[in-house]
PDB file of N, CA and C in Angstrom:
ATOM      1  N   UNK A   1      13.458 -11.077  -0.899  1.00  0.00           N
ATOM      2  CA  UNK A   1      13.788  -9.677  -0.762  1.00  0.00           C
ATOM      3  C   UNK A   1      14.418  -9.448   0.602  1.00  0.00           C
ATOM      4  N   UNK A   2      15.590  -8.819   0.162  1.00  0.00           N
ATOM      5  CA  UNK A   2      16.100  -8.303   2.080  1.00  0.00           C
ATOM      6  C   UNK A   2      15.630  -7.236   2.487  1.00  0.00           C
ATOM      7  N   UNK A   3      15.338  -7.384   3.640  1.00  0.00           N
ATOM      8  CA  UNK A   3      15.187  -6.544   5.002  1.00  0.00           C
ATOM      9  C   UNK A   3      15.678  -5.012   5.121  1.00  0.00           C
ATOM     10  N   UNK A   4      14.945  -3.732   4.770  1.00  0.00           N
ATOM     11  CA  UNK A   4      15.898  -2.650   5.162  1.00  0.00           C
ATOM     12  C   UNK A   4      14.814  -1.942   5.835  1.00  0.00           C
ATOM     13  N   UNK A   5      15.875  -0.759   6.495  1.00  0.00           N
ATOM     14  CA  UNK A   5      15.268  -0.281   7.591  1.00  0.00           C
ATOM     15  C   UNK A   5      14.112   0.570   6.562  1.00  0.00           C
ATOM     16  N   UNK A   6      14.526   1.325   5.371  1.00  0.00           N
ATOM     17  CA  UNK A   6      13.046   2.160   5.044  1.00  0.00           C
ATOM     18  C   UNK A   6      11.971   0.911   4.574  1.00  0.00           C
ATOM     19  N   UNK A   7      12.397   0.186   4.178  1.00  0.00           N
ATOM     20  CA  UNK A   7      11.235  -0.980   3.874  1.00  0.00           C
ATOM     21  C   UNK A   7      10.344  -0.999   5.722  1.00  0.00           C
ATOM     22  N   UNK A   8      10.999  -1.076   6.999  1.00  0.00           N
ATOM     23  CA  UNK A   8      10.699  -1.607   7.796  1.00  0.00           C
ATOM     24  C   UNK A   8       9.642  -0.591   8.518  1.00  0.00           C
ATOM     25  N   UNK A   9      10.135   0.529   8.701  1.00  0.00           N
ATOM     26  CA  UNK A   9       9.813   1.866   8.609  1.00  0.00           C
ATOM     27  C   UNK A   9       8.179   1.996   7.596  1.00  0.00           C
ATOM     28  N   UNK A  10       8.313   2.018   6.541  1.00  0.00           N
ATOM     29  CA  UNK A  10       6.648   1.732   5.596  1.00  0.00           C
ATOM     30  C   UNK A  10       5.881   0.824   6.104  1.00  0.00           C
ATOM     31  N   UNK A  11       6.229  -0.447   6.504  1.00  0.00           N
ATOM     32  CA  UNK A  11       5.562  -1.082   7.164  1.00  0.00           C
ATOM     33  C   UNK A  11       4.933  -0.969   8.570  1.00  0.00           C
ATOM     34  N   UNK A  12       5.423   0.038   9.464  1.00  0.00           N
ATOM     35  CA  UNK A  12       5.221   0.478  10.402  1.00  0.00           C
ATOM     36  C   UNK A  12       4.253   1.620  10.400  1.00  0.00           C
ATOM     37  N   UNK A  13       4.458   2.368   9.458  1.00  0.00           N
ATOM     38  CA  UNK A  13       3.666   3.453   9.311  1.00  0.00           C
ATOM     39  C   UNK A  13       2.415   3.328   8.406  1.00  0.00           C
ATOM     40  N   UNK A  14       2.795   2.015   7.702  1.00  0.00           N
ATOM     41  CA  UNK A  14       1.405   1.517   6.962  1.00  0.00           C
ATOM     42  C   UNK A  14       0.448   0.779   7.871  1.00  0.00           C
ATOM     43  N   UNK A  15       0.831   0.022   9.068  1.00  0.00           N
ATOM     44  CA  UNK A  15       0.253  -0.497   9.947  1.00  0.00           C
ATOM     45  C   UNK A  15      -0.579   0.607  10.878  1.00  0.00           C
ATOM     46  N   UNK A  16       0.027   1.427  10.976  1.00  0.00           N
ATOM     47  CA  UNK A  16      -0.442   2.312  12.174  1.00  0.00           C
ATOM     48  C   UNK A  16      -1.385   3.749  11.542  1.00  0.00           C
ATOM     49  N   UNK A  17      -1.464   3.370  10.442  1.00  0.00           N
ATOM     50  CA  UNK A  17      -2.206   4.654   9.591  1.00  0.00           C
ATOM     51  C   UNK A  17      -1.592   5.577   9.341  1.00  0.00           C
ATOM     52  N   UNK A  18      -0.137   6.082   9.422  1.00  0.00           N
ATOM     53  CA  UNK A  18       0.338   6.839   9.558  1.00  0.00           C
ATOM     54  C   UNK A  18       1.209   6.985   7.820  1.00  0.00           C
ATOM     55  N   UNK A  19       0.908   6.189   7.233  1.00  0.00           N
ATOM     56  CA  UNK A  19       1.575   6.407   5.520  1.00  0.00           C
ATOM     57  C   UNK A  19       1.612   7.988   5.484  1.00  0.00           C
ATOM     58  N   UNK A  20       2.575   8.922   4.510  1.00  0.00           N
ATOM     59  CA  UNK A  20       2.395  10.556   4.420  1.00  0.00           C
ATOM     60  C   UNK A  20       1.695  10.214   2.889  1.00  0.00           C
ATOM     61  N   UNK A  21       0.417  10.260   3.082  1.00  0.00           N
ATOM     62  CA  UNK A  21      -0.223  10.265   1.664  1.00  0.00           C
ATOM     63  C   UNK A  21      -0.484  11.786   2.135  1.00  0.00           C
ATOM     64  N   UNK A  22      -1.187  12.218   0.802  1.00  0.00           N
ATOM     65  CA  UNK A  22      -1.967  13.651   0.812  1.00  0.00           C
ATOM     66  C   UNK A  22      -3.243  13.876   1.661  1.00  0.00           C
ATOM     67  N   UNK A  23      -3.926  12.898   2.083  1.00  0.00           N
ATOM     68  CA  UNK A  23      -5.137  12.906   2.742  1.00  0.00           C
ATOM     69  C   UNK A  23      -4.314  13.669   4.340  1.00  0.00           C
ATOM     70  N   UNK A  24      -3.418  12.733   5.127  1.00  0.00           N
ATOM     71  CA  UNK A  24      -2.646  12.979   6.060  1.00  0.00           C
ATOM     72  C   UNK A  24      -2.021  14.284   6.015  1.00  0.00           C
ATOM     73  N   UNK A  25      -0.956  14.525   4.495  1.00  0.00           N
ATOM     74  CA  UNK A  25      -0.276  15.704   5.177  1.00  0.00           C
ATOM     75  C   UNK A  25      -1.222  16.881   4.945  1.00  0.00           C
ATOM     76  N   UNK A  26      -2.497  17.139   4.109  1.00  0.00           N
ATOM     77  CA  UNK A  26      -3.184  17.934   3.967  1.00  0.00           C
ATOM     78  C   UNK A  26      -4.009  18.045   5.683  1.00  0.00           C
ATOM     79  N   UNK A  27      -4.021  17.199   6.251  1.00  0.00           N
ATOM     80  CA  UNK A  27      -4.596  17.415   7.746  1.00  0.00           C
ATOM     81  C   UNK A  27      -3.708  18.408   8.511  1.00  0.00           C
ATOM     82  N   UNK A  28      -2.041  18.016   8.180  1.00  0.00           N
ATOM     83  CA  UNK A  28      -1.482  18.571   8.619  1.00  0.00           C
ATOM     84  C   UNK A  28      -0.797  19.575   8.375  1.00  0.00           C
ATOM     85  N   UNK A  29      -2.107  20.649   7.363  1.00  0.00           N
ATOM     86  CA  UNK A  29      -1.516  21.656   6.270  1.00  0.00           C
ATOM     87  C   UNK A  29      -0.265  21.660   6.081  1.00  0.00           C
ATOM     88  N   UNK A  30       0.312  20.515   5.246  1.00  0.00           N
ATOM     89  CA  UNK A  30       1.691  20.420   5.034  1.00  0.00           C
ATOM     90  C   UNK A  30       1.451  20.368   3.299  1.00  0.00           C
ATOM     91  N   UNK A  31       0.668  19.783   2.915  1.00  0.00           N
ATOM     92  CA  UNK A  31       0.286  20.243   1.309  1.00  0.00           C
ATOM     93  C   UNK A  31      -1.186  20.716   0.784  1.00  0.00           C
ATOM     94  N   UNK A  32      -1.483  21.471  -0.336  1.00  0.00           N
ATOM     95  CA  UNK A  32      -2.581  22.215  -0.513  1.00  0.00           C
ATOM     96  C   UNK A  32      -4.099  21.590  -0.283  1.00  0.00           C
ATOM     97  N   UNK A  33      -4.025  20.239  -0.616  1.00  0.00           N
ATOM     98  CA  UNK A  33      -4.839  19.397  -1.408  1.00  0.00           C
ATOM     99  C   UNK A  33      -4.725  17.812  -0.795  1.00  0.00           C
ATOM    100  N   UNK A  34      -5.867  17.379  -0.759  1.00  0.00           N
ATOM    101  CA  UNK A  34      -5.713  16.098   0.014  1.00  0.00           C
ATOM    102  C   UNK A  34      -6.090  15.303  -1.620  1.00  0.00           C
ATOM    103  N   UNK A  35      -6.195  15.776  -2.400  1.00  0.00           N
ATOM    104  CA  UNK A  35      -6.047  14.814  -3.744  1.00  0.00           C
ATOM    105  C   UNK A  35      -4.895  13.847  -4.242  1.00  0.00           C
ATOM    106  N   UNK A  36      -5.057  12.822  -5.129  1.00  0.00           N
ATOM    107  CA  UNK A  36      -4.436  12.290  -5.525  1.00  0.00           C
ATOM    108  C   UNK A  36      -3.781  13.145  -6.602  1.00  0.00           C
ATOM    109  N   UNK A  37      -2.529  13.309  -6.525  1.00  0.00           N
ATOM    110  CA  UNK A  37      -1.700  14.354  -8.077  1.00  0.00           C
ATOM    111  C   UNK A  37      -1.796  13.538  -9.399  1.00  0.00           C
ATOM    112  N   UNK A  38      -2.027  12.292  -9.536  1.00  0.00           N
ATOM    113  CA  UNK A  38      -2.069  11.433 -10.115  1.00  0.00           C
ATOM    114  C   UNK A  38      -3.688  11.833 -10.929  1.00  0.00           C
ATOM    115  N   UNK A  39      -4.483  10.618  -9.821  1.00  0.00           N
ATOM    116  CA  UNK A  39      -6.139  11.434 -10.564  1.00  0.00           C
ATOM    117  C   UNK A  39      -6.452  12.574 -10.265  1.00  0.00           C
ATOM    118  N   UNK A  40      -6.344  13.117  -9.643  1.00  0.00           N
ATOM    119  CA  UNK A  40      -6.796  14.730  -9.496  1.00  0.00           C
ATOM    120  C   UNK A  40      -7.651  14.751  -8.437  1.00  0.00           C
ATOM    121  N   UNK A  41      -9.027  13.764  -9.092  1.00  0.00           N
ATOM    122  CA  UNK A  41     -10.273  14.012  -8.188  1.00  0.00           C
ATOM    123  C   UNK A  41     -10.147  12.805  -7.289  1.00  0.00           C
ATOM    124  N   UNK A  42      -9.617  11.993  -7.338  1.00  0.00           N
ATOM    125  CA  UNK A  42      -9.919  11.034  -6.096  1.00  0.00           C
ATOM    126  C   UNK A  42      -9.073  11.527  -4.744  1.00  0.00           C
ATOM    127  N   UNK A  43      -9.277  11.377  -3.682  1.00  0.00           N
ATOM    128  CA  UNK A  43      -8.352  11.606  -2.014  1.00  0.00           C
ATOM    129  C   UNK A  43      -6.794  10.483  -2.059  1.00  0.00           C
ATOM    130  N   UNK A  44      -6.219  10.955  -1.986  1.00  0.00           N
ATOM    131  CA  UNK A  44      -5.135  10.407  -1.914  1.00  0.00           C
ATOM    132  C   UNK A  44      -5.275   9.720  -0.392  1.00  0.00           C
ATOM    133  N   UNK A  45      -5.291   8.200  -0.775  1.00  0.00           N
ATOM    134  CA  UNK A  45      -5.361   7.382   1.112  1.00  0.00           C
ATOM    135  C   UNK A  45      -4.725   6.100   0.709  1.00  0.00           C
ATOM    136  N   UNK A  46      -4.284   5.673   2.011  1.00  0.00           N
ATOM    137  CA  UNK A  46      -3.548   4.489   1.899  1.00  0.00           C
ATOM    138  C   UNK A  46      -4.115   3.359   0.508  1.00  0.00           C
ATOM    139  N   UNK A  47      -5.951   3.146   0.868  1.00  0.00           N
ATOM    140  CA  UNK A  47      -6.667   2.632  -0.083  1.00  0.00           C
ATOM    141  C   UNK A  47      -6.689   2.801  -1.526  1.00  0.00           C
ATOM    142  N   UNK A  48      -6.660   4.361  -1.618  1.00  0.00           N
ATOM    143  CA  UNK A  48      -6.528   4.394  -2.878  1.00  0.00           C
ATOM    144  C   UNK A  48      -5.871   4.086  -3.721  1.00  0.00           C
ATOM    145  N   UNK A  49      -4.325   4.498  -2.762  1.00  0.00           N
ATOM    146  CA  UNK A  49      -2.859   3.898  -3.384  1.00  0.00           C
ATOM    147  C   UNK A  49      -2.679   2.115  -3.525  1.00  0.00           C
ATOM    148  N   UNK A  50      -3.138   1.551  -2.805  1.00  0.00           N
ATOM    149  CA  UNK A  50      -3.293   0.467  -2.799  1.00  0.00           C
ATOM    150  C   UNK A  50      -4.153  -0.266  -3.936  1.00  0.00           C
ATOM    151  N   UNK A  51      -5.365  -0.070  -3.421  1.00  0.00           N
ATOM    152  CA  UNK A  51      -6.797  -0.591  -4.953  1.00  0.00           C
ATOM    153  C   UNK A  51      -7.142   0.478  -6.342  1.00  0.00           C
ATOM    154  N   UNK A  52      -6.540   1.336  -5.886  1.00  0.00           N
ATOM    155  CA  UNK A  52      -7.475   2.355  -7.326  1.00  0.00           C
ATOM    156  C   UNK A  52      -6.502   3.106  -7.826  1.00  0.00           C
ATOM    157  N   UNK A  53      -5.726   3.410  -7.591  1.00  0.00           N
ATOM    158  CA  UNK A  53      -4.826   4.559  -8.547  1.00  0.00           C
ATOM    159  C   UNK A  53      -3.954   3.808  -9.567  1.00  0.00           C
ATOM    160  N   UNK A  54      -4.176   4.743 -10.727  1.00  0.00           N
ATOM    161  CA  UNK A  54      -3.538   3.825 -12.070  1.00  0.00           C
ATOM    162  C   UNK A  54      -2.151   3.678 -12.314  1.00  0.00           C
ATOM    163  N   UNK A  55      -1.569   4.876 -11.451  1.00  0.00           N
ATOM    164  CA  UNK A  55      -0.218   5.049 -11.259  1.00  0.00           C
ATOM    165  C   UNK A  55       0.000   4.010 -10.872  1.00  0.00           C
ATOM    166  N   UNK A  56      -0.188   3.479 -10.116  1.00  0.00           N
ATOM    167  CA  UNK A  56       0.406   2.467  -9.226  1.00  0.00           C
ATOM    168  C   UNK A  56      -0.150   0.772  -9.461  1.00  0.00           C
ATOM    169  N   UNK A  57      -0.787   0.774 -10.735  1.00  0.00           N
ATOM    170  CA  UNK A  57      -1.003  -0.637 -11.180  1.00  0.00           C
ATOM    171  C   UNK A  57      -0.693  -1.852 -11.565  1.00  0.00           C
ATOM    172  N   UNK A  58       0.887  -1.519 -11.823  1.00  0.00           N
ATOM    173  CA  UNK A  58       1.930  -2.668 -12.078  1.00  0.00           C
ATOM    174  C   UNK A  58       2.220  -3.106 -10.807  1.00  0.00           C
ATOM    175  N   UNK A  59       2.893  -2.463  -9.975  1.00  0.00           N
ATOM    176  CA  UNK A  59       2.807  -2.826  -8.377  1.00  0.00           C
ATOM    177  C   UNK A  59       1.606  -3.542  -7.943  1.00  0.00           C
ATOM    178  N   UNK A  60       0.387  -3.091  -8.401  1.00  0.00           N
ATOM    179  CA  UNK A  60      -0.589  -3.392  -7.283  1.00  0.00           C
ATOM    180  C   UNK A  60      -0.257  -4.973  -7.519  1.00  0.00           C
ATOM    181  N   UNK A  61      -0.207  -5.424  -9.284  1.00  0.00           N
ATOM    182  CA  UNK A  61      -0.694  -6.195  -9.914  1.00  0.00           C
ATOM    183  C   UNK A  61       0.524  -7.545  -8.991  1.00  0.00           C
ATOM    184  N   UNK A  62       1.623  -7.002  -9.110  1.00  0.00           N
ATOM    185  CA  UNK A  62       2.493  -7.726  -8.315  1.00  0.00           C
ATOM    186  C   UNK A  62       2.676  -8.264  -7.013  1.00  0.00           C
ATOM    187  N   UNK A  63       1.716  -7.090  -6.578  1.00  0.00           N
ATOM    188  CA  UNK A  63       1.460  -7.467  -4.842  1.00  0.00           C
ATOM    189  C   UNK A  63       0.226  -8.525  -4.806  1.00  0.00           C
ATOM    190  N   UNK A  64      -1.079  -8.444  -5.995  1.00  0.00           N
ATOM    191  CA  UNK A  64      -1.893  -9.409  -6.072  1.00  0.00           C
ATOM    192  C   UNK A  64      -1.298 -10.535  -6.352  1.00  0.00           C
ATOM    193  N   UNK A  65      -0.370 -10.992  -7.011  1.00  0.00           N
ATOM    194  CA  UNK A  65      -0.003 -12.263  -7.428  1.00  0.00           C
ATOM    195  C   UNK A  65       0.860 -12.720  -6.179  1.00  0.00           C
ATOM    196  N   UNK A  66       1.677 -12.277  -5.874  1.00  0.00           N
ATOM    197  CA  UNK A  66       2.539 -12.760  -4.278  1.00  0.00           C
ATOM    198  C   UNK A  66       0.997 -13.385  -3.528  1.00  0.00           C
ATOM    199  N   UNK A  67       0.344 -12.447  -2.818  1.00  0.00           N
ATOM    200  CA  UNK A  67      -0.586 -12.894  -2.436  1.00  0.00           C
ATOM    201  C   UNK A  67      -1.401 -14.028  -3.025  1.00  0.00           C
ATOM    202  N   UNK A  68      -1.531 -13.851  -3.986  1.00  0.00           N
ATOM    203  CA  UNK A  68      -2.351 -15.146  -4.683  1.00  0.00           C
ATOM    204  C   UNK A  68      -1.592 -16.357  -4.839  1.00  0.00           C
ATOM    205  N   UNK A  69      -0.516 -16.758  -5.110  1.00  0.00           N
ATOM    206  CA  UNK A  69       0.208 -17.505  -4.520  1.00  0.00           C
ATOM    207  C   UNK A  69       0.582 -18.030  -3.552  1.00  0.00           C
ATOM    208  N   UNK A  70       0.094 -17.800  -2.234  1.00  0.00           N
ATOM    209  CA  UNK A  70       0.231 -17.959  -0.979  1.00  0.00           C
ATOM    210  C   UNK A  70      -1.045 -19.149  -0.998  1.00  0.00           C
ATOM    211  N   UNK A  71      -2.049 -18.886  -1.651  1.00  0.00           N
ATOM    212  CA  UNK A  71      -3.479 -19.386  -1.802  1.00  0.00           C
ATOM    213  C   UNK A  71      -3.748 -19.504  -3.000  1.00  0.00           C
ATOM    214  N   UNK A  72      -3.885 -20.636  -3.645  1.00  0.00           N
ATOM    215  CA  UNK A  72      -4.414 -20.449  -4.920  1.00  0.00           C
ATOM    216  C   UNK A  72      -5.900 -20.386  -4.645  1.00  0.00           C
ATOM    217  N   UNK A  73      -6.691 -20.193  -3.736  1.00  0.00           N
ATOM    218  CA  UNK A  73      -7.957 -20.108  -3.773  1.00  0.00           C
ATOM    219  C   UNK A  73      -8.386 -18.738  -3.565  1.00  0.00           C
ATOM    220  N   UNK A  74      -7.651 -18.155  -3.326  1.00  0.00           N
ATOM    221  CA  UNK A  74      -7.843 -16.368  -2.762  1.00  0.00           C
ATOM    222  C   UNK A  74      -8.081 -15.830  -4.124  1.00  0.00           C
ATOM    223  N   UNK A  75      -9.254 -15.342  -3.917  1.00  0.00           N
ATOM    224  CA  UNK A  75      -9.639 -14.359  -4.596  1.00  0.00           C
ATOM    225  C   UNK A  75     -10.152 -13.081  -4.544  1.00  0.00           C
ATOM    226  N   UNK A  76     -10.542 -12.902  -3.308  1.00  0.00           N
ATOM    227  CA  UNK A  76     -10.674 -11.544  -2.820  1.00  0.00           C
ATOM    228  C   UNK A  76      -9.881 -10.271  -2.288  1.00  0.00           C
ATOM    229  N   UNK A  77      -9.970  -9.549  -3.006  1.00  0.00           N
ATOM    230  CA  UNK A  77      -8.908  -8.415  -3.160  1.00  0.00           C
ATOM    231  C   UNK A  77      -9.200  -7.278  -2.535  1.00  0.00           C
ATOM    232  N   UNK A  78      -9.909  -7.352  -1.334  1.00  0.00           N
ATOM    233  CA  UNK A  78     -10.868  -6.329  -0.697  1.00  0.00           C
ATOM    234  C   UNK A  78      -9.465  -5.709   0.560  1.00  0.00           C
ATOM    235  N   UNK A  79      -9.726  -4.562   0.390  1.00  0.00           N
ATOM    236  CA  UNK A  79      -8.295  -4.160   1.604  1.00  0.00           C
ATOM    237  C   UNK A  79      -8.480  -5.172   2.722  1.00  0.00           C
ATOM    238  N   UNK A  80      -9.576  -5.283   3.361  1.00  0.00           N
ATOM    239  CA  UNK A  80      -9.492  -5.964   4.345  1.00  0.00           C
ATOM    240  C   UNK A  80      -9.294  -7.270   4.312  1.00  0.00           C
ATOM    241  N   UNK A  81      -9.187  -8.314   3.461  1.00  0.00           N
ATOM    242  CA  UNK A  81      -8.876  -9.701   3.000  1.00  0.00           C
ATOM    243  C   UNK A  81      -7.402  -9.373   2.804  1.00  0.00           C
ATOM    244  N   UNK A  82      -6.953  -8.304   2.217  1.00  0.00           N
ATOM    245  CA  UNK A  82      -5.529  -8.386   2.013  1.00  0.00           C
ATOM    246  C   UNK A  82      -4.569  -7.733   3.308  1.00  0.00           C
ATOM    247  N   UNK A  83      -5.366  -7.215   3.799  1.00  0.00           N
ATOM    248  CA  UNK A  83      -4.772  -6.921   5.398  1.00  0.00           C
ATOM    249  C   UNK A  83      -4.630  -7.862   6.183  1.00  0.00           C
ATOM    250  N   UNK A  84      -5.643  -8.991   6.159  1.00  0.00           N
ATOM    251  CA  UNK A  84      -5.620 -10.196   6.853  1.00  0.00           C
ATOM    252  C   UNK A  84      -4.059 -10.530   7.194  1.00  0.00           C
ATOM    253  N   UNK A  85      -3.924 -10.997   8.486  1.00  0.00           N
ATOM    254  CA  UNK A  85      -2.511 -11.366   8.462  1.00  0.00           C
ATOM    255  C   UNK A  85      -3.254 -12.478   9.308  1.00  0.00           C
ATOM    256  N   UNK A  86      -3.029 -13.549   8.123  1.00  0.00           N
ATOM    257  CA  UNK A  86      -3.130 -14.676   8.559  1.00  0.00           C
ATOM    258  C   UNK A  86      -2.056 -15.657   8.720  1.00  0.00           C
ATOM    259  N   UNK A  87      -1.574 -16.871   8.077  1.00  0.00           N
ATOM    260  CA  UNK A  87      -0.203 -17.968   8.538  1.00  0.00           C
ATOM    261  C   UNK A  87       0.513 -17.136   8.096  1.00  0.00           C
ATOM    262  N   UNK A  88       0.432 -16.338   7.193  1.00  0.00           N
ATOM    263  CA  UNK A  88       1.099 -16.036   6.145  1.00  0.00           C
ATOM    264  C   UNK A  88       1.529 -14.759   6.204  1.00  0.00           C
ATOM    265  N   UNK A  89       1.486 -13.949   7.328  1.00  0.00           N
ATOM    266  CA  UNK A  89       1.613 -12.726   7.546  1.00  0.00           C
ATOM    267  C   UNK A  89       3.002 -12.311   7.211  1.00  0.00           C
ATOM    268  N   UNK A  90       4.093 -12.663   7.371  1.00  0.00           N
ATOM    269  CA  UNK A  90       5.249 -12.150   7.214  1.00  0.00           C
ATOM    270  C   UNK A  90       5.744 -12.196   5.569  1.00  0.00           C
ATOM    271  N   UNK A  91       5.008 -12.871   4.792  1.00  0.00           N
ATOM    272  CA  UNK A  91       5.486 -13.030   3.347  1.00  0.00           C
ATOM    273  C   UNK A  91       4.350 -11.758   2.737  1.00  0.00           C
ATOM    274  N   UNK A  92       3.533 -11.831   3.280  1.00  0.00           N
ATOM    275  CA  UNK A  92       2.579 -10.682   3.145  1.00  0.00           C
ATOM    276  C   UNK A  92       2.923  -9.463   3.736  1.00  0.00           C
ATOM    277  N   UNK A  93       3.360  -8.809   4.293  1.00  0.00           N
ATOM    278  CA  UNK A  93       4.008  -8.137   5.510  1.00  0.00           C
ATOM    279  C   UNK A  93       5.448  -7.922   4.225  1.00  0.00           C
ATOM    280  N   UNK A  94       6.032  -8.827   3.503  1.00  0.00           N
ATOM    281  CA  UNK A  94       7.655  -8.475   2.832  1.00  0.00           C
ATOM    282  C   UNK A  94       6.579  -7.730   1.380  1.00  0.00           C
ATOM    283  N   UNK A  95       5.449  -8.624   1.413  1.00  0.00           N
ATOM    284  CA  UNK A  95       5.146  -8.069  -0.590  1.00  0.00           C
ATOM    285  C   UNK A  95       4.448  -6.838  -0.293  1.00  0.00           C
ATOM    286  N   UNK A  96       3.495  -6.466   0.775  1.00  0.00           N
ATOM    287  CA  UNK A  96       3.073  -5.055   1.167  1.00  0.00           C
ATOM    288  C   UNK A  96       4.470  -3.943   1.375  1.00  0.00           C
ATOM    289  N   UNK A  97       5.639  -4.544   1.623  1.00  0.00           N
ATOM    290  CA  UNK A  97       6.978  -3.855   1.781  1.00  0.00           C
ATOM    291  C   UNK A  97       7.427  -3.777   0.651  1.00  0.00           C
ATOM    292  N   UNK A  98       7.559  -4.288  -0.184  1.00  0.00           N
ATOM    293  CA  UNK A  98       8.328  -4.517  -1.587  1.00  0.00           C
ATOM    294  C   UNK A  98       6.798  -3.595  -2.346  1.00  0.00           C
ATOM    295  N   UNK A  99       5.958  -3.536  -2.786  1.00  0.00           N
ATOM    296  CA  UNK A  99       4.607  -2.650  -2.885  1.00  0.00           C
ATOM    297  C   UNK A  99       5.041  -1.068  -2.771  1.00  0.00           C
ATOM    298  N   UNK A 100       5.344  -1.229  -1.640  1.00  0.00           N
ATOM    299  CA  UNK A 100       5.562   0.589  -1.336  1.00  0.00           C
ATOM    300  C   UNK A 100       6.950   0.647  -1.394  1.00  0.00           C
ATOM    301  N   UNK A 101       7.344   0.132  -1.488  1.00  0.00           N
ATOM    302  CA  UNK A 101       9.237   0.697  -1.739  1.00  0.00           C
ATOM    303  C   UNK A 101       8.999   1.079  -3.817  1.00  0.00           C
ATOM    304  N   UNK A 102       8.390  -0.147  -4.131  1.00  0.00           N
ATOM    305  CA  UNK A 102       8.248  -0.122  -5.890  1.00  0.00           C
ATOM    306  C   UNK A 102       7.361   1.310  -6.172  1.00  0.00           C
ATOM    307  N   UNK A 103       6.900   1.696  -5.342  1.00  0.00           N
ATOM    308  CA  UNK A 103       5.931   2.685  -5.512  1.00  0.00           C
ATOM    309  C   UNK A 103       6.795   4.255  -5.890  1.00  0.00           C
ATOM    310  N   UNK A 104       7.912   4.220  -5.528  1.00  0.00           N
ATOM    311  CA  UNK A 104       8.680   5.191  -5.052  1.00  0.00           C
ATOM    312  C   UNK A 104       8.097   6.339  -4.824  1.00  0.00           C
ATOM    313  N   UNK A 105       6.941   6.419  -3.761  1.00  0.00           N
ATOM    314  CA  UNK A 105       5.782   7.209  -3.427  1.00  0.00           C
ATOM    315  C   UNK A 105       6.239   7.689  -1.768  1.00  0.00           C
ATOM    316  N   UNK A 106       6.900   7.281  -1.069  1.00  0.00           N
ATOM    317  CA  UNK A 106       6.707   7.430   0.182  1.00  0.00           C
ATOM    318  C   UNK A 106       8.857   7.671   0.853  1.00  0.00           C
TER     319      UNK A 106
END
């Protein structure tokens, strides 16, 4: 996958907590509701978008397999195992980029 600046940009703002999910812009009464529009009742957060929202399950499913490929022994799918930026950070770092660009969420 090539390199673009909004890909580079998500990654920056996914690093730094700063994604505009609803949890965020509702802090910054910029929308009504810090919910997910999707489920309704869950908080719209980086996490959610990531592990739990159904909207976004073909992606997730794609970003698990990149990753799992890196390791065929990886099996843990816990945000923080997949945050890990370990040898492998920059191929992880492109499929967390390719993730939220597929999302067309942000």
């Amino acid at each position: 996958m090539n390199k673009t600046r909004k890909g580079d940009v998500l990654l920056s703002k996914f690093r730094i907590n700063m994604l505009p999910t609803n949890k965020l812009l509702h802090r910054f009464n910029i929308v009504s509701s810090s919910n997910c529009e999707f489920c309704i009742h869950d908080e719209e957060t980086i996490s959610h978008i990531l592990l739990h929202c159904s909207r976004y399950r073909d992606p997730r499913l794609q970003l698990l397999k990149e990753i799992q490929d890196l390791n065929t022994d990886y099996s843990d799918t816990s945000l923080q195992s997949l945050l890990n930026l370990d040898k492998n950070a920059k191929i992880k770092l492109r499929a967390f980029e390719k993730f939220f660009l597929s999302c067309n969420r942000f």
